[in-house]
Protein backbone atom coordinates (compact mmCIF):
# COMPACT_ATOMS: atom_id res chain seq x y z
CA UNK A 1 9.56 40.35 -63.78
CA UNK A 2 12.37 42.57 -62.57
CA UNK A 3 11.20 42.59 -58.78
CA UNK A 4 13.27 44.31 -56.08
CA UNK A 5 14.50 40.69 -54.63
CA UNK A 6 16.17 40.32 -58.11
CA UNK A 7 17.50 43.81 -57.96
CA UNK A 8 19.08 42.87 -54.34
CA UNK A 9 21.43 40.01 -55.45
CA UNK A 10 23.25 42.23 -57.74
CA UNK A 11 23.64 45.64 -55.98
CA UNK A 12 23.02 44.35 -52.30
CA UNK A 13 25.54 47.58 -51.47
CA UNK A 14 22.61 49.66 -53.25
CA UNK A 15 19.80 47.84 -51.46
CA UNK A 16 20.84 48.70 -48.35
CA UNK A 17 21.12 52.01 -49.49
CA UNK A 18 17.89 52.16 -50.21
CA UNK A 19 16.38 50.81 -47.14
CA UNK A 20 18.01 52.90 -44.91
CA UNK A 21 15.92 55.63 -47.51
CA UNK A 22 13.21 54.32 -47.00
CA UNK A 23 13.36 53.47 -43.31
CA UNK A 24 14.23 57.43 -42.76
CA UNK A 25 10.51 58.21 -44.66
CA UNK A 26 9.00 55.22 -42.49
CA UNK A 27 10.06 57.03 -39.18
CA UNK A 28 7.12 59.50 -38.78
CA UNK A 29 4.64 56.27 -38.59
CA UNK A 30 7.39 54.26 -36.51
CA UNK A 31 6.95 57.09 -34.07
CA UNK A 32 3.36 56.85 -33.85
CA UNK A 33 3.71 53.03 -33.68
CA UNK A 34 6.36 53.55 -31.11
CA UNK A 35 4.03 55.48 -28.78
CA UNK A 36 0.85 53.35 -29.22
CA UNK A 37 3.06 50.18 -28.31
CA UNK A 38 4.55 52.29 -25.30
CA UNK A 39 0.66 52.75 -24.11
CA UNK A 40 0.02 48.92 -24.21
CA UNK A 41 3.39 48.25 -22.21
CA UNK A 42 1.94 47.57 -18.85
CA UNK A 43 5.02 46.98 -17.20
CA UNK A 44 6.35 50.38 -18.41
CA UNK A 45 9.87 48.44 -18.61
CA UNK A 46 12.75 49.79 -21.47
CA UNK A 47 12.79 46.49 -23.50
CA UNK A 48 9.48 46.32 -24.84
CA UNK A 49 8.83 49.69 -26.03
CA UNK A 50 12.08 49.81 -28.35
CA UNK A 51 11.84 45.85 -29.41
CA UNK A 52 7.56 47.96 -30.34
CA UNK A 53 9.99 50.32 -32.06
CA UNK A 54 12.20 47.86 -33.91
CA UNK A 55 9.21 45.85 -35.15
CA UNK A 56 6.97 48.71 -36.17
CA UNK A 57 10.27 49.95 -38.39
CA UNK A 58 10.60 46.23 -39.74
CA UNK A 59 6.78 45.99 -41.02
CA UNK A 60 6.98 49.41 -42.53
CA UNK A 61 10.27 48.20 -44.82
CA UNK A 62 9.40 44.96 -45.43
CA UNK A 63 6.37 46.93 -46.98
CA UNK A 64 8.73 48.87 -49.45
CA UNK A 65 11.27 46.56 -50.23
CA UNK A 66 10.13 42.57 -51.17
CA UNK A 67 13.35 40.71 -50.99
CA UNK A 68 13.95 37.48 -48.74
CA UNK A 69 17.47 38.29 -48.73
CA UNK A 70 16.26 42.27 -47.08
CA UNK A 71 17.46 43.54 -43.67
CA UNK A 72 13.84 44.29 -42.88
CA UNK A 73 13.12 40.51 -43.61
CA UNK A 74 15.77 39.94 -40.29
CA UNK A 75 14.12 42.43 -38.55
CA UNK A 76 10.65 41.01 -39.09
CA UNK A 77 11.54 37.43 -38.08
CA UNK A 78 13.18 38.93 -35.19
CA UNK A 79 16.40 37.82 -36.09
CA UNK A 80 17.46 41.65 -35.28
CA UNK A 81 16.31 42.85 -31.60
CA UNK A 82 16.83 45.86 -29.10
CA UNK A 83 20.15 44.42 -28.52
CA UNK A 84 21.50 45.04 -32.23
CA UNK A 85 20.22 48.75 -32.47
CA UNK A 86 23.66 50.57 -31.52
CA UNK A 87 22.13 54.09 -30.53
CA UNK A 88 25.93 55.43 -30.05
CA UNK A 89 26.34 53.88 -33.46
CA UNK A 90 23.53 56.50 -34.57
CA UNK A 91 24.87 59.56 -32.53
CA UNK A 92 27.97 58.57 -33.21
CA UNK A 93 29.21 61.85 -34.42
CA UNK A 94 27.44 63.77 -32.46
CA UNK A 95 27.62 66.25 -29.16
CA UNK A 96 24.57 66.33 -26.60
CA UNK A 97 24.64 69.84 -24.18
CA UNK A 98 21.84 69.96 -21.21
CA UNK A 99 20.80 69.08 -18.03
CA UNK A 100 20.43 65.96 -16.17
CA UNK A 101 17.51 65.16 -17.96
CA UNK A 102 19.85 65.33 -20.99
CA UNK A 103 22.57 63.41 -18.80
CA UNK A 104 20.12 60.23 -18.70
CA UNK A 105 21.04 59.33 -22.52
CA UNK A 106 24.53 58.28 -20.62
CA UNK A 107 23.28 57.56 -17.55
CA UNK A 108 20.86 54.72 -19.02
CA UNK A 109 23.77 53.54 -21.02
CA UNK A 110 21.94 54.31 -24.60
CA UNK A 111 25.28 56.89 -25.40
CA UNK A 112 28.48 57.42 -23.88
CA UNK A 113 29.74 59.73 -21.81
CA UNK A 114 32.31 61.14 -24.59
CA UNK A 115 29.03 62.47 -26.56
CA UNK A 116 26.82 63.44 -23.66
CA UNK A 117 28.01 67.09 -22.38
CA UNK A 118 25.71 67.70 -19.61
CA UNK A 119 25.62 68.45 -15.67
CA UNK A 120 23.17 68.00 -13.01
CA UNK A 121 21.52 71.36 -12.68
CA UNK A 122 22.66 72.60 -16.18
CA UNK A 123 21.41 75.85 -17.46
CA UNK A 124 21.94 78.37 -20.02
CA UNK A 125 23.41 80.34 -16.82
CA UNK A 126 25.65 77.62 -15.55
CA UNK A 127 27.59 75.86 -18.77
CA UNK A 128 29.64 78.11 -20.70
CA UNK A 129 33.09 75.85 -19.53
CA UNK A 130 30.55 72.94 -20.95
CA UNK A 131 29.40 74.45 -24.03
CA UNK A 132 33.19 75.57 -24.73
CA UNK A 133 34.64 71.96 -24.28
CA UNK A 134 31.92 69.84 -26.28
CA UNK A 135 32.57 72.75 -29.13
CA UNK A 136 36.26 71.76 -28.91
CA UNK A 137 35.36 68.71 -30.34
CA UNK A 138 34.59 70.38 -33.51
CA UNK A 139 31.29 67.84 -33.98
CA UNK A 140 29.44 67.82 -37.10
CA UNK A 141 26.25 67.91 -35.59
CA UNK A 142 25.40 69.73 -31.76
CA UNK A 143 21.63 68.93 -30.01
CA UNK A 144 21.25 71.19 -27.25
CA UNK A 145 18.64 70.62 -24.28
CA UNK A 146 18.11 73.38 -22.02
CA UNK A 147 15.27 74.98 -20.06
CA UNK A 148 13.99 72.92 -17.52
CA UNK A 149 15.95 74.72 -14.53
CA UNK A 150 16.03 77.73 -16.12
CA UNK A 151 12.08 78.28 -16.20
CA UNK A 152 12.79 78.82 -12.19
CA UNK A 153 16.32 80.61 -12.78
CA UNK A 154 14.70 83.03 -15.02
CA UNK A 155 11.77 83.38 -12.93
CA UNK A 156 9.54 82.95 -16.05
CA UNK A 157 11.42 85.46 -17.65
CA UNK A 158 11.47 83.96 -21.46
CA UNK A 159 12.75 86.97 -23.18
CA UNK A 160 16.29 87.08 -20.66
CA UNK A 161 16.04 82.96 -21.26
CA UNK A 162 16.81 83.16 -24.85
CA UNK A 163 19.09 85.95 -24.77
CA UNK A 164 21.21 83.73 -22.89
CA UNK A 165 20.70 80.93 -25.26
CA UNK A 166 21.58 82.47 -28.15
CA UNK A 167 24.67 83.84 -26.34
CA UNK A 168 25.92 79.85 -25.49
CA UNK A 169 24.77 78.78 -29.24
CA UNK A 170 27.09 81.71 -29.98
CA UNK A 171 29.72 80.98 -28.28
CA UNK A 172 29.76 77.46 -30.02
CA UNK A 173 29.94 78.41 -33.16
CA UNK A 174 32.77 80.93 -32.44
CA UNK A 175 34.59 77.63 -31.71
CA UNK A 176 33.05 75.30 -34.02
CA UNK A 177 31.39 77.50 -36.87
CA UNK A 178 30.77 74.25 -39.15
CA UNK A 179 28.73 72.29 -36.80
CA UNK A 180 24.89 72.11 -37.64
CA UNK A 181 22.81 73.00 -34.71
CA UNK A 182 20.13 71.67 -33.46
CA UNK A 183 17.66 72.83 -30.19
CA UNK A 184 15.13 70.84 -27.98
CA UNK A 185 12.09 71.69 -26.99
CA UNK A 186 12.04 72.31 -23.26
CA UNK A 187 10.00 68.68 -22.02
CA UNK A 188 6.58 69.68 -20.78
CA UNK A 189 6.47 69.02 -16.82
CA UNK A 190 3.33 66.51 -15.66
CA UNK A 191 -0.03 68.45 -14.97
CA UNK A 192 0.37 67.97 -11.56
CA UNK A 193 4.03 69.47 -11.13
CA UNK A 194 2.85 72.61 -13.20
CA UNK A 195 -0.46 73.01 -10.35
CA UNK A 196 2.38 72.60 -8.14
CA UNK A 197 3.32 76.20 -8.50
CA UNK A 198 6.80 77.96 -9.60
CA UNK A 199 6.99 78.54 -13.10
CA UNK A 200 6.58 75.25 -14.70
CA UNK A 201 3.42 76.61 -16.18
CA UNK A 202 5.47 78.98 -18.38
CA UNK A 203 7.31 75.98 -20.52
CA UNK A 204 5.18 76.49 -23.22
CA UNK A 205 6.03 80.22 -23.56
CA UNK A 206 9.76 79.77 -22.97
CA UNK A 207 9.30 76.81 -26.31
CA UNK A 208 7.76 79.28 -28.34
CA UNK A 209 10.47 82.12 -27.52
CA UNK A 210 13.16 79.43 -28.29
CA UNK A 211 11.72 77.95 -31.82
CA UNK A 212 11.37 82.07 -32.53
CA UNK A 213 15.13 82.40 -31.69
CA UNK A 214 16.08 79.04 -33.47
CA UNK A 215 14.49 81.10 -36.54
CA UNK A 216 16.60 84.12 -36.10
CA UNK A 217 20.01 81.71 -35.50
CA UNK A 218 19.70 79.24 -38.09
CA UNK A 219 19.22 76.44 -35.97
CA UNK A 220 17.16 73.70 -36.36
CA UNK A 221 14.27 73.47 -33.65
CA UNK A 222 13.35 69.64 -32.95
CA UNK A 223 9.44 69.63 -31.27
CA UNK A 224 9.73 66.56 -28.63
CA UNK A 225 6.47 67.57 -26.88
CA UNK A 226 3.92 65.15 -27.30
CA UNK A 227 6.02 62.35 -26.34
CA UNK A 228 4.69 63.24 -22.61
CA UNK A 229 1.69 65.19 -23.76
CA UNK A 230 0.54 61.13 -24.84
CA UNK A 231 3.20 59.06 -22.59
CA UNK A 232 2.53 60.64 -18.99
CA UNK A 233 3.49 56.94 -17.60
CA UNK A 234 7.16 57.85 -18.77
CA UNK A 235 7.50 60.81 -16.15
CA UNK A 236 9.44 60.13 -12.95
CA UNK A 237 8.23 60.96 -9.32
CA UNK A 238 8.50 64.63 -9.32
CA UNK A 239 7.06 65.44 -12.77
CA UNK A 240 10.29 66.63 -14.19
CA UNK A 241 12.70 63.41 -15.30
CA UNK A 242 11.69 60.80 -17.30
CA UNK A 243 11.64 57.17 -17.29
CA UNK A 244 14.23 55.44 -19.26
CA UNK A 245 11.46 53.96 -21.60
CA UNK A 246 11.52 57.97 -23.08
CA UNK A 247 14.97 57.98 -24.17
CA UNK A 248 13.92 55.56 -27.29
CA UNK A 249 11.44 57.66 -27.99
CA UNK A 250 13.76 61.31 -27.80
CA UNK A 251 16.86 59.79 -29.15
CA UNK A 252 14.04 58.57 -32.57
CA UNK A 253 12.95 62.12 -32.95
CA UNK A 254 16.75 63.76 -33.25
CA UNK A 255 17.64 61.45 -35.28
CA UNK A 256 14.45 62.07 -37.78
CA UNK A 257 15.61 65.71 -37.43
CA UNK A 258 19.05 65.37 -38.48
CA UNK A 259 18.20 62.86 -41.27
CA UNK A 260 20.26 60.69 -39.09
CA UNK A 261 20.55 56.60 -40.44
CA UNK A 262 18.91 55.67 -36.91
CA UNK A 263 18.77 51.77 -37.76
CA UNK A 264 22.15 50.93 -37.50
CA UNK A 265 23.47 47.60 -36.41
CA UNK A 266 25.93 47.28 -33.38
């Protein structure tokens, strides 16, 4: 019987191939995995979500592909942890625009600064010397993450908002015109910060005005939305910024979008 363990000591280039397939169809359970095991982490720490990640991914594979000699089969016997899953590895080719919720990918240490293109306070209003220096890089791929501070600089205004954003993605491509775009949602604020007052309540309005312009642009809109809508734990004090537990979580779903090999080994 020609099994896939049989198959993997003759074309082991092939097999991993194949799992890496495989492992990018896997994702959409690993996610919901990912945020079920980030519910039962009662410590709300970084390591044990991700390692919930890693092993969630592992038990999917080893699924698909039977071989002793198997990546997943590392994985699974937790020969593989959170400290071999090389994120910059992932994004390696990559450019990240936003705000300082954006900045955190570099600030937590899960990306370098060379791919992370962001600034405290960063809005569509504020980073046209930013946008024009990470599009200098000529990346292949571009994930842009604004809106958070603009819901306020607008003043709810979503219409102006994506004017602006378009003008930005623009200006990008007039640099850059091969990289593939791609466009965050804006991250819902907690329940408590939207009661707060301001415009936080409009975040859902200025998402649906920028998956509308994504439409119009060609880019590709990435919905990160119910990682808070089911994760509140991962919000910081004020309702805004995240925990570093979300990152995981974010950094999963771009890579999904891009059809990005996201289990890479450091």
């Amino acid at each position: 019987m020609r099994s896939s363990a049989v198959k993997a000591k003759n074309t082991g280039h092939k097999l991993l191939v194949a799992i890496l397939i495989v492992a990018m169809f896997a994702l959409g359970a690993v996610i919901f995995f990912i945020t079920h095991a980030m519910q039962k982490n009662k410590d709300n720490n970084l390591t044990d979500a991700p390692n919930a990640f890693i092993m969630a991914a592992s038990q999917s594979i080893s699924q698909a592909a039977d071989t002793s000699l198997s990546l997943a089969q590392r994985i699974y016997e937790g020969q593989i942890t959170l400290a071999d899953i090389n994120f910059e590895a992932v994004f390696k080719d990559c450019i990240m625009l936003g705000d300082s919720i954006t900045s955190g990918l570099s600030a937590y240490g899960f990306l370098s600064e060379s791919i992370v293109y962001c600034r405290i306070g960063g809005s569509v209003l504020n980073s046209d010397e930013m946008v024009k220096k990470a599009a200098e890089a000529a990346p292949p791929l571009a994930f842009f993450s604004y809106g958070t501070n603009d819901l306020g600089m607008f003043s709810g205004d979503a219409e102006l908002f994506v004017e602006r954003y378009r003008e930005i993605i623009e200006k990008f491509r007039a640099i850059s015109p091969k990289t593939k775009i791609y466009v965050n949602s804006i991250p819902k604020p907690s329940d408590a910060k939207i009661a707060s007052g301001g415009y936080f309540y409009k975040w859902e309005e200025f998402n649906s005005k920028v998956q509308q312009m994504c439409s119009e642009i060609g880019a590709e809109y990435i919905d990160n939305t119910e990682i808070l809508r089911e994760n509140p734990q991962l919000y910081a004090g004020d309702g805004i910024h995240v925990s570093p537990s979300y990152y995981p979580l974010w950094m999963a779903r771009m890579a999904q979008a891009a059809g990005l090999q996201w289990l890479i080994l450091s």
